[in-house]
C-alpha atoms as a PDB file:
ATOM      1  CA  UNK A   1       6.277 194.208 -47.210  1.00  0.00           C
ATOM      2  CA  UNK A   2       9.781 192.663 -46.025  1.00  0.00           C
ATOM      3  CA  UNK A   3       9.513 190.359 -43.675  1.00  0.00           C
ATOM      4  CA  UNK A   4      12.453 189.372 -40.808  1.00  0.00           C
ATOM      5  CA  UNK A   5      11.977 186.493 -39.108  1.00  0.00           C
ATOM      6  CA  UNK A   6      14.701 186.209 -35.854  1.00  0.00           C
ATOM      7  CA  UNK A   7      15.792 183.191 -33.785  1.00  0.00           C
ATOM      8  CA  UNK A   8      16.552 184.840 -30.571  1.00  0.00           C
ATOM      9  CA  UNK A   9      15.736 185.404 -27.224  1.00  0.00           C
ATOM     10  CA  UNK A  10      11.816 187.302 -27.226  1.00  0.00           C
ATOM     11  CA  UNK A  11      12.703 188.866 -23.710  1.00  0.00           C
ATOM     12  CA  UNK A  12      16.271 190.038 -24.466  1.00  0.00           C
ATOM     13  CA  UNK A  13      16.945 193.777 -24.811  1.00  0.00           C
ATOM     14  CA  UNK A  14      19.087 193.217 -28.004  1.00  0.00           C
ATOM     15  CA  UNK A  15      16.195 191.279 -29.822  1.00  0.00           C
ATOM     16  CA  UNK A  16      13.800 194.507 -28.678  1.00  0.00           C
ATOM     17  CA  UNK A  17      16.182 196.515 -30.298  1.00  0.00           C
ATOM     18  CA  UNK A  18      16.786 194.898 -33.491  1.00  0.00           C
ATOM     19  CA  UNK A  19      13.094 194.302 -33.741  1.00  0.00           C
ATOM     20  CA  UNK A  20      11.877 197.184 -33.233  1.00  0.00           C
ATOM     21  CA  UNK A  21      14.376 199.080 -35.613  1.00  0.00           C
ATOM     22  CA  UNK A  22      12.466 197.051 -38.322  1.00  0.00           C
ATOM     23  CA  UNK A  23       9.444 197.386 -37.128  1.00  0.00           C
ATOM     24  CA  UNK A  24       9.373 200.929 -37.188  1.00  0.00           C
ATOM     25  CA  UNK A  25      10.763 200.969 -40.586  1.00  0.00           C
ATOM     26  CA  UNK A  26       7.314 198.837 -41.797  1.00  0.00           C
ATOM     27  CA  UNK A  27       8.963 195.300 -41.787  1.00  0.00           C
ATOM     28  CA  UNK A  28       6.956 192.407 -40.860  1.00  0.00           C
ATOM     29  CA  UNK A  29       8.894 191.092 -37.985  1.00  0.00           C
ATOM     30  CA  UNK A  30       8.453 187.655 -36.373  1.00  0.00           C
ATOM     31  CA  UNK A  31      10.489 186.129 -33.603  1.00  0.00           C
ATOM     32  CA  UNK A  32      11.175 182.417 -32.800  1.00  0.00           C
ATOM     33  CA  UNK A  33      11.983 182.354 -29.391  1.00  0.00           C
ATOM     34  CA  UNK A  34      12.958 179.350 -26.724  1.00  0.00           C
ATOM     35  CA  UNK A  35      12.221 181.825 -24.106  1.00  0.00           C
ATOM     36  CA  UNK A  36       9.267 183.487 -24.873  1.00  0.00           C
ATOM     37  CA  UNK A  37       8.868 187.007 -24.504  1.00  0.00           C
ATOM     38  CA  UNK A  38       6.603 189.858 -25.502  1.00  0.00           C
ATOM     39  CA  UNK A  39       7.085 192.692 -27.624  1.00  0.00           C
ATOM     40  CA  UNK A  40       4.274 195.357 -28.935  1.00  0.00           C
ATOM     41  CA  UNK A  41       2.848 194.672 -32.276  1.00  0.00           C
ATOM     42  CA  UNK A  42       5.582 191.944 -33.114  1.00  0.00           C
ATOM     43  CA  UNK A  43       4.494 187.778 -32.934  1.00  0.00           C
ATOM     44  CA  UNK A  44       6.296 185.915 -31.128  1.00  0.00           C
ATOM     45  CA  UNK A  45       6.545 181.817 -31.220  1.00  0.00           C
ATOM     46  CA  UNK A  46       7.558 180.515 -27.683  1.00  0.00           C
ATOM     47  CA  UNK A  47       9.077 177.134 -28.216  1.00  0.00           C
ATOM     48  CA  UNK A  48       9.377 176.822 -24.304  1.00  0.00           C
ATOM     49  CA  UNK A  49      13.154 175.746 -23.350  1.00  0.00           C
ATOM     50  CA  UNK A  50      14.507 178.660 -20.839  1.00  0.00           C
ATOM     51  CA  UNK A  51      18.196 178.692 -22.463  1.00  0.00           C
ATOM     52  CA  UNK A  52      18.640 180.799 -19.181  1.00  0.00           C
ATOM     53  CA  UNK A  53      17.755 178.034 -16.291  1.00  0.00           C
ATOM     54  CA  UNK A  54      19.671 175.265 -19.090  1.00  0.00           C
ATOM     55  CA  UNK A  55      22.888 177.187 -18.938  1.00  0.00           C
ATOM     56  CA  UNK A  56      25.038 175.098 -16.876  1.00  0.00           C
ATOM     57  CA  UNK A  57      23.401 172.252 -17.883  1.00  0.00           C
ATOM     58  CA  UNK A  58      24.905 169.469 -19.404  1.00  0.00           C
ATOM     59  CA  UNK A  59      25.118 169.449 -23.693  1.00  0.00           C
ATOM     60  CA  UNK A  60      22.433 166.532 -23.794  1.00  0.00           C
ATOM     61  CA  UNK A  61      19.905 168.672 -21.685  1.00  0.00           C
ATOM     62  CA  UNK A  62      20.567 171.827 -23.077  1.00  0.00           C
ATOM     63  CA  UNK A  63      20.276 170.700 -26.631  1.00  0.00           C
ATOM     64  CA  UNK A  64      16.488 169.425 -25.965  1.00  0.00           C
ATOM     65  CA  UNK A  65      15.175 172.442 -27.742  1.00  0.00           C
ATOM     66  CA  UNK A  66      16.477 170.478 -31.131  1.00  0.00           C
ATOM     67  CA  UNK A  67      13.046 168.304 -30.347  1.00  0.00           C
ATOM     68  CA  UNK A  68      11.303 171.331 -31.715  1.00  0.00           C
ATOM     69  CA  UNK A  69      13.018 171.792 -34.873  1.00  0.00           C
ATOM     70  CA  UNK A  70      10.426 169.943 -37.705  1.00  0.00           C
ATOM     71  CA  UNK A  71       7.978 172.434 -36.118  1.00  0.00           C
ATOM     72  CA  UNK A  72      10.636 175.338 -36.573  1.00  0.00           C
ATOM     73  CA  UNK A  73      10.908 174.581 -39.937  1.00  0.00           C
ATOM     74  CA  UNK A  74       7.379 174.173 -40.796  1.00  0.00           C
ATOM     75  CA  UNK A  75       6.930 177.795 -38.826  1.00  0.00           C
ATOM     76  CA  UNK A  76       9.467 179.374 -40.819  1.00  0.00           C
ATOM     77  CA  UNK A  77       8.301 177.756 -44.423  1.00  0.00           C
ATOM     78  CA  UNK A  78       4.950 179.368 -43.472  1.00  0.00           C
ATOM     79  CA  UNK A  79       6.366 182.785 -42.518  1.00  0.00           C
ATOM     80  CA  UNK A  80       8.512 182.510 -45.744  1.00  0.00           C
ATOM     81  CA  UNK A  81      10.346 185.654 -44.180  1.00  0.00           C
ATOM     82  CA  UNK A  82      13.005 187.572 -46.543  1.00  0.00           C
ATOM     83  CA  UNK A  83      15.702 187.359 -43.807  1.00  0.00           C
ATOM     84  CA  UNK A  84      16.192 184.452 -41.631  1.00  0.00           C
ATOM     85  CA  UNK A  85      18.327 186.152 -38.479  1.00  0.00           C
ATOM     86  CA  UNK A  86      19.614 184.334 -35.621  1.00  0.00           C
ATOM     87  CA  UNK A  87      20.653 185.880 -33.182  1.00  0.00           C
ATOM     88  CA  UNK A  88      23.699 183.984 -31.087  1.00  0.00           C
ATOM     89  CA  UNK A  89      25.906 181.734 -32.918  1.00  0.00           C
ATOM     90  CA  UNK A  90      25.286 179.105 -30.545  1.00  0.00           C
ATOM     91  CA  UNK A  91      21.803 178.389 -29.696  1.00  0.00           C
ATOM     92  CA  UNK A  92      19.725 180.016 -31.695  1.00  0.00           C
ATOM     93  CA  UNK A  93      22.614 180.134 -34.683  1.00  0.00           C
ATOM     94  CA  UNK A  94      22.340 175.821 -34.342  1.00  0.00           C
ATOM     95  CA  UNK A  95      18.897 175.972 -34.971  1.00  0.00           C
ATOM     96  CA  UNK A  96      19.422 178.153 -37.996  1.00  0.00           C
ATOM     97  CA  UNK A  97      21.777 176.112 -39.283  1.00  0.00           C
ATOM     98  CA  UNK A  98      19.439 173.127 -39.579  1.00  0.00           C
ATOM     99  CA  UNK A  99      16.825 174.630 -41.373  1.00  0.00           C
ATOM    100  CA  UNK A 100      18.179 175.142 -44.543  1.00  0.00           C
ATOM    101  CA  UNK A 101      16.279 178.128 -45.383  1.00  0.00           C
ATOM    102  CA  UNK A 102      18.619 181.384 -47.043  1.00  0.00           C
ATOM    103  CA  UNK A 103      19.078 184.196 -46.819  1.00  0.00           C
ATOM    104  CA  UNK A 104      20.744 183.059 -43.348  1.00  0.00           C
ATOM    105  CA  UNK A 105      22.456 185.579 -40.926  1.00  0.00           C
ATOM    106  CA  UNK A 106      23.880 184.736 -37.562  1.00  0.00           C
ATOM    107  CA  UNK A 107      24.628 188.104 -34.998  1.00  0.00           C
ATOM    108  CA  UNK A 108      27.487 186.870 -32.424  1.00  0.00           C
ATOM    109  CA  UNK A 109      27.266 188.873 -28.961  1.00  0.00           C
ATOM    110  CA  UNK A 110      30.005 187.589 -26.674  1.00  0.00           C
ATOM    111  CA  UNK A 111      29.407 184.343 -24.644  1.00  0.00           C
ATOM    112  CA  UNK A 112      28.271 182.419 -27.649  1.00  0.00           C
ATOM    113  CA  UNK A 113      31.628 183.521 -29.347  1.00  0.00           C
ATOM    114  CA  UNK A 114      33.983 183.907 -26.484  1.00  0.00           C
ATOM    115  CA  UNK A 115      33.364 180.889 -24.040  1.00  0.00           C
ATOM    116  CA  UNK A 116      30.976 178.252 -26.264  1.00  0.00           C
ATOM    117  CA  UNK A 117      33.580 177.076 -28.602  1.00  0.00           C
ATOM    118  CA  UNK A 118      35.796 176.899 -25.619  1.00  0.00           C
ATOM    119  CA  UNK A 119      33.890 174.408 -23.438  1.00  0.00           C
ATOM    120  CA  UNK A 120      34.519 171.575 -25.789  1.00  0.00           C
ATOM    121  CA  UNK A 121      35.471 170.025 -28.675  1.00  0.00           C
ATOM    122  CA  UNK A 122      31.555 169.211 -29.788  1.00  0.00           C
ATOM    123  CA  UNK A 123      30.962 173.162 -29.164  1.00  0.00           C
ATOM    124  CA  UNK A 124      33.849 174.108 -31.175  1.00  0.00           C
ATOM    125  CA  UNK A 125      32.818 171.900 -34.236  1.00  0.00           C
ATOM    126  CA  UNK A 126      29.198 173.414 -33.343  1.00  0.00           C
ATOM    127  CA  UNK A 127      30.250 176.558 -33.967  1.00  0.00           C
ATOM    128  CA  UNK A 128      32.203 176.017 -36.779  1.00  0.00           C
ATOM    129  CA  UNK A 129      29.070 174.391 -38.657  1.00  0.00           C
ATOM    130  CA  UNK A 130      26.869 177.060 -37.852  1.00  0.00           C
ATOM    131  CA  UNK A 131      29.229 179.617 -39.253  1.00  0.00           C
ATOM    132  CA  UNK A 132      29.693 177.466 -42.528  1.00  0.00           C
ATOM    133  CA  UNK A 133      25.580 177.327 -42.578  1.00  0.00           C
ATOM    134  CA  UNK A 134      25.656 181.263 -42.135  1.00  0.00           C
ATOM    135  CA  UNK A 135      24.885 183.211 -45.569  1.00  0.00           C
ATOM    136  CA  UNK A 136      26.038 186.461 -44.004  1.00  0.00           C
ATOM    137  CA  UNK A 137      27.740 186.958 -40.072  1.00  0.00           C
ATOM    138  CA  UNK A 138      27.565 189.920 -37.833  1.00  0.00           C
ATOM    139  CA  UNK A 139      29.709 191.187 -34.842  1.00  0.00           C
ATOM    140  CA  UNK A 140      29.011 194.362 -33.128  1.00  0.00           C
ATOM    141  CA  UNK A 141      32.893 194.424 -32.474  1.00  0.00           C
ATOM    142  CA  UNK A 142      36.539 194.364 -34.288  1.00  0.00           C
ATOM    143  CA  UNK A 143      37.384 192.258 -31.324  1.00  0.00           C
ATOM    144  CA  UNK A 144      34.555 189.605 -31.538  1.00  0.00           C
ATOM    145  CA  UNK A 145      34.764 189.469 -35.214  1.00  0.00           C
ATOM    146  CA  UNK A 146      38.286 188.382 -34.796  1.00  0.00           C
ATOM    147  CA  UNK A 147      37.235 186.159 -32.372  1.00  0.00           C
ATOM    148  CA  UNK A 148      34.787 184.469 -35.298  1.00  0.00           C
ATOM    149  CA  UNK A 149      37.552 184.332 -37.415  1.00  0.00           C
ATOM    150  CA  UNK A 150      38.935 182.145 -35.592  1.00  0.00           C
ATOM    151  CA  UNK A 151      36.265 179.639 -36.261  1.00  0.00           C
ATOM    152  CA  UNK A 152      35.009 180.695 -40.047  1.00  0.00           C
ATOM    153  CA  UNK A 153      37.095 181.929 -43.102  1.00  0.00           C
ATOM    154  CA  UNK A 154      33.820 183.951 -43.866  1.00  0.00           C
ATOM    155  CA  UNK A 155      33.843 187.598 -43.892  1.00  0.00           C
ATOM    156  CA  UNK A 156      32.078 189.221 -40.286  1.00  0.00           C
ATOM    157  CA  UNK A 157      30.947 192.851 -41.067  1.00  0.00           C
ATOM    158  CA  UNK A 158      31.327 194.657 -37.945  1.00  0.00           C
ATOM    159  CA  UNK A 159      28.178 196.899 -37.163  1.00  0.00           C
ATOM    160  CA  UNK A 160      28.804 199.307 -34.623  1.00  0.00           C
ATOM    161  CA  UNK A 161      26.373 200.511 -32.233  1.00  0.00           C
ATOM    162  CA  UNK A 162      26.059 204.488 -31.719  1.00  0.00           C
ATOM    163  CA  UNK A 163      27.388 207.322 -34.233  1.00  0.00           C
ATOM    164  CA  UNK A 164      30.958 206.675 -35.865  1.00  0.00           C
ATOM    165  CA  UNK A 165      32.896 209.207 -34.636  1.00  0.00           C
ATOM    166  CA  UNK A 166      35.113 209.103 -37.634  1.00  0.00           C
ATOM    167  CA  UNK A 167      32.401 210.168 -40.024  1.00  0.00           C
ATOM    168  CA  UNK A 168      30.732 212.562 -37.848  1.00  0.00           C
ATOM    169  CA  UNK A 169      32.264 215.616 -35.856  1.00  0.00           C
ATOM    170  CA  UNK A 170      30.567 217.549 -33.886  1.00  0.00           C
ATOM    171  CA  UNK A 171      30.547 220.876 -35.067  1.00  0.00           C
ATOM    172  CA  UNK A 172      33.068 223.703 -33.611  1.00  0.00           C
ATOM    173  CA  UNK A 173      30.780 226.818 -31.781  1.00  0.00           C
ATOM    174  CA  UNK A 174      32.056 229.750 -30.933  1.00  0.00           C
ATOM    175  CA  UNK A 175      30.926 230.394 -27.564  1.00  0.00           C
ATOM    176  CA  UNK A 176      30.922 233.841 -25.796  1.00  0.00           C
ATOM    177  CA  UNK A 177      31.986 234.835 -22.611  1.00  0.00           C
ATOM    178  CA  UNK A 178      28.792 234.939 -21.111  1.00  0.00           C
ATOM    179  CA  UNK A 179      28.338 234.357 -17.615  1.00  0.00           C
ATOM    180  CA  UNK A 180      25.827 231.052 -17.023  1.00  0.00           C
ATOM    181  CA  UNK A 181      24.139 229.872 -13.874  1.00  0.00           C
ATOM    182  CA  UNK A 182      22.327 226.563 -13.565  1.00  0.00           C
ATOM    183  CA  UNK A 183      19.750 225.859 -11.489  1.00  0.00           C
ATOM    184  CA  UNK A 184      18.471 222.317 -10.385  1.00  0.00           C
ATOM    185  CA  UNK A 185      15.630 222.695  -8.141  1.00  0.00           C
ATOM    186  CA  UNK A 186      12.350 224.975  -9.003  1.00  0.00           C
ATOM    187  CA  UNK A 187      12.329 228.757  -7.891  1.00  0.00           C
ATOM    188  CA  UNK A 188       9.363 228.942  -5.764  1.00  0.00           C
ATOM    189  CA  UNK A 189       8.602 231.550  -3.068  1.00  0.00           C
ATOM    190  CA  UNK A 190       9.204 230.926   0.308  1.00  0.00           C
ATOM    191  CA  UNK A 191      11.509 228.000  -0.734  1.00  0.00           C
ATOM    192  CA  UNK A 192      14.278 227.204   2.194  1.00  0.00           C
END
């Protein structure tokens, strides 16, 4: 069995999504998360430091998850997963980055792309080394894969969420002239 071991957020919807995708699929999924979370039939490793309540933190308080990494690393070595998948460029793609384990994919989602690198010169060259750390990197837009670009001379495949419009066309029906009426309440007797 394949097993996918993410760095991410166990209580965001994007990290349910991802997960589950997998999970359904009959990958072994595992999540590190600094926020905990909970997810149906998937383990998840709470390394305790709420990203959310450390956002407008200062650097030196917001990077106290780093504390934790020699037990990431020992947790990851044990899962031995196929994938290692982190999931923000920032946070989670910094821990990544200093575990040395490969296959190595970082997912950028906006914030950690768009304002990150730009609130300092220590984020920017954060960034930057994650990127370099990255085996593969994934945007979900042209727009934010640019926006990588800007830190990495890596490729960033673009994955698009919903049905590629180019690709698939919705069939033409020929429709009749029939006459339609919609109803949105029940037909009940008596009803005023």
């Amino acid at each position: 069995m394949k097993t996918v071991c993410y760095l991410a957020d166990g209580s965001n919807p994007h990290t349910l999504k991802w997960c589950s995708f997998f999970k359904n699929k009959g990958y072994d999924i595992h999540v590190i998360s600094l926020n905990g979370g909970h997810m149906e039939g998937i383990k998840i490793y709470n390394f305790g430091s709420n990203v959310e309540e450390l956002k407008n933190e200062n650097i030196s308080k917001k990077t106290g998850y780093l504390g934790s990494i020699k037990q990431i690393k020992k947790l990851v070595n044990e899962i031995k997963p196929d994938i290692l998948h982190a999931q923000y460029a920032s946070s989670y793609g910094f821990i990544g980055s200093l575990l040395g384990y490969h296959p190595y994919i970082i997912s950028v989602w906006g914030t950690d792309i768009y304002d990150f690198p730009n609130n300092g010169f220590i984020q920017k060259q954060i960034i930057k080394h994650n990127f370099r750390k990255a085996d593969y990197i994934f945007s979900n837009s042209r727009d934010m894969a640019k926006e990588a670009n800007k830190y990495t001379a890596k490729h960033v495949d673009v994955t698009f969420f919903g049905v590629d419009m180019d690709r698939f066309k919705p069939m033409e029906v020929e429709k009749e002239d029939a006459f339609v009426i919609g109803i949105i309440k029940s037909l009940e007797k008596n009803m005023e």
